[in-house]
Protein backbone atom coordinates (compact mmCIF):
# COMPACT_ATOMS: atom_id res chain seq x y z
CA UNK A 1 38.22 23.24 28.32
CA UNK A 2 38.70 20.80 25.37
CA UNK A 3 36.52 18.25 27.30
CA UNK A 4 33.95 20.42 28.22
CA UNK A 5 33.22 21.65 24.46
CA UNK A 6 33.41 17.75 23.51
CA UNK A 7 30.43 16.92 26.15
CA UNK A 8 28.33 19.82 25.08
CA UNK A 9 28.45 18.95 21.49
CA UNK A 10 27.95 15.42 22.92
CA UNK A 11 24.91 16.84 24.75
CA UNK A 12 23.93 18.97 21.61
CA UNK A 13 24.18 15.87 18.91
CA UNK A 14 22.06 13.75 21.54
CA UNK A 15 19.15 16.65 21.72
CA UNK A 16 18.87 16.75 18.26
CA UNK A 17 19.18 12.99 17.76
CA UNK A 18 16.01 13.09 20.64
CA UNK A 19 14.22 15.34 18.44
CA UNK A 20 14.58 13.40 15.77
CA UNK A 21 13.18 10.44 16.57
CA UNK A 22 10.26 12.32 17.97
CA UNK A 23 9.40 13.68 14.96
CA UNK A 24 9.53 10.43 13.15
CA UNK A 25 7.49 8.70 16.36
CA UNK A 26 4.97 11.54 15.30
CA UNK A 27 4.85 10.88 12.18
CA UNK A 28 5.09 7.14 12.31
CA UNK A 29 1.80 7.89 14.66
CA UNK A 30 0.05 9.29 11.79
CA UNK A 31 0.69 7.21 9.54
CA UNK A 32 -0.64 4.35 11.66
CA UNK A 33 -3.47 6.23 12.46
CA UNK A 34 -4.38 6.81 8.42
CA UNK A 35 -3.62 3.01 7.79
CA UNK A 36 -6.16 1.81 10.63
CA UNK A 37 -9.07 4.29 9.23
CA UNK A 38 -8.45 3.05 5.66
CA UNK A 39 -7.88 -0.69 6.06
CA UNK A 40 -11.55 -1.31 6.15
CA UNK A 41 -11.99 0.10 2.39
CA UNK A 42 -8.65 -1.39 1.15
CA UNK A 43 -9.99 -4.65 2.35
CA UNK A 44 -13.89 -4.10 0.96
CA UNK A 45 -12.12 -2.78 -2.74
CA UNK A 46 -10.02 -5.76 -2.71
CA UNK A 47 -12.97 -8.16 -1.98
CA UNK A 48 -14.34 -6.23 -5.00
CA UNK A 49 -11.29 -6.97 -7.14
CA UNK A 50 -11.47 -10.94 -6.08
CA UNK A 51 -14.84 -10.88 -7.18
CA UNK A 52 -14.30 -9.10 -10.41
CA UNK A 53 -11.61 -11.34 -11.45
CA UNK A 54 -13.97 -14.04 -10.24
CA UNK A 55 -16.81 -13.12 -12.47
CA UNK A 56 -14.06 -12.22 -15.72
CA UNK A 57 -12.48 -15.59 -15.65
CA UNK A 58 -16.01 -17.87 -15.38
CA UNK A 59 -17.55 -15.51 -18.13
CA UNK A 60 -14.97 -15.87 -20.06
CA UNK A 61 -13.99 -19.40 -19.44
CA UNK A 62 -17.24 -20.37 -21.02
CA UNK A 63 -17.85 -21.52 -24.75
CA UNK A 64 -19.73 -19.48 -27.05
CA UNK A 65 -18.68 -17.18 -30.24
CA UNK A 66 -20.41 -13.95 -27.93
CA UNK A 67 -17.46 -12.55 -25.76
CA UNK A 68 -14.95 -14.74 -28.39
CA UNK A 69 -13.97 -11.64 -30.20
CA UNK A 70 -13.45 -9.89 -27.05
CA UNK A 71 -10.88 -12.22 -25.50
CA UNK A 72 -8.04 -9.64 -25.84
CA UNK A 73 -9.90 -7.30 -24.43
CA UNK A 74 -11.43 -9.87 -21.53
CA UNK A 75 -7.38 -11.01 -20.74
CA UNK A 76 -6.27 -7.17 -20.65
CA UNK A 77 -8.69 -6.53 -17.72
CA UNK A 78 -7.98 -9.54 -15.98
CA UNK A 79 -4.48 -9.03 -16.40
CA UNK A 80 -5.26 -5.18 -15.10
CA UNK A 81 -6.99 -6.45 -12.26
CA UNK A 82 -4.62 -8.69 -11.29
CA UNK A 83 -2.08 -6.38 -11.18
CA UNK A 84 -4.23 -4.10 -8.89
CA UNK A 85 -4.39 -6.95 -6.49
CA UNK A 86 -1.07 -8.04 -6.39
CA UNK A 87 -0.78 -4.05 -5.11
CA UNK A 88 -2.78 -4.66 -2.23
């Protein structure tokens, strides 16, 4: 009798254990599924970024008293939008 209750809690553990992983398969499945329909933007805004950072660094890699008093300013973006890249 002792055996028997020891295989159906056996048999119980491994049902729920199956449902489990199903639910995380489905949800794995969705997840994948979001990722694939929003890689295409993540890769076009971080192209954006690149060229942002681009632009920021030559402009302000240049001589001239015009963007001189904005350095701190200039750096804090950069440094913003390097941040936002590394993220990607």
């Amino acid at each position: 009798a002792m055996l028997k209750e020891e295989v159906a809690q056996l048999q119980a553990d491994l049902a729920a254990l199956a449902k489990a992983q199903a639910e995380m398969d489905k949800l794995r499945e969705e997840e994948h599924t979001a990722y694939v329909s929003n890689k295409a933007d993540m890769e076009q805004g971080l192209d954006g970024v690149k060229l942002a950072l681009k632009v920021l660094n030559e402009y302000y890699a240049k001589e001239g008293k015009a963007h001189t008093a904005q350095g701190g300013g200039g750096s804090s973006i950069i440094g913003l939008l390097e941040v936002v890249e590394s993220d990607f």
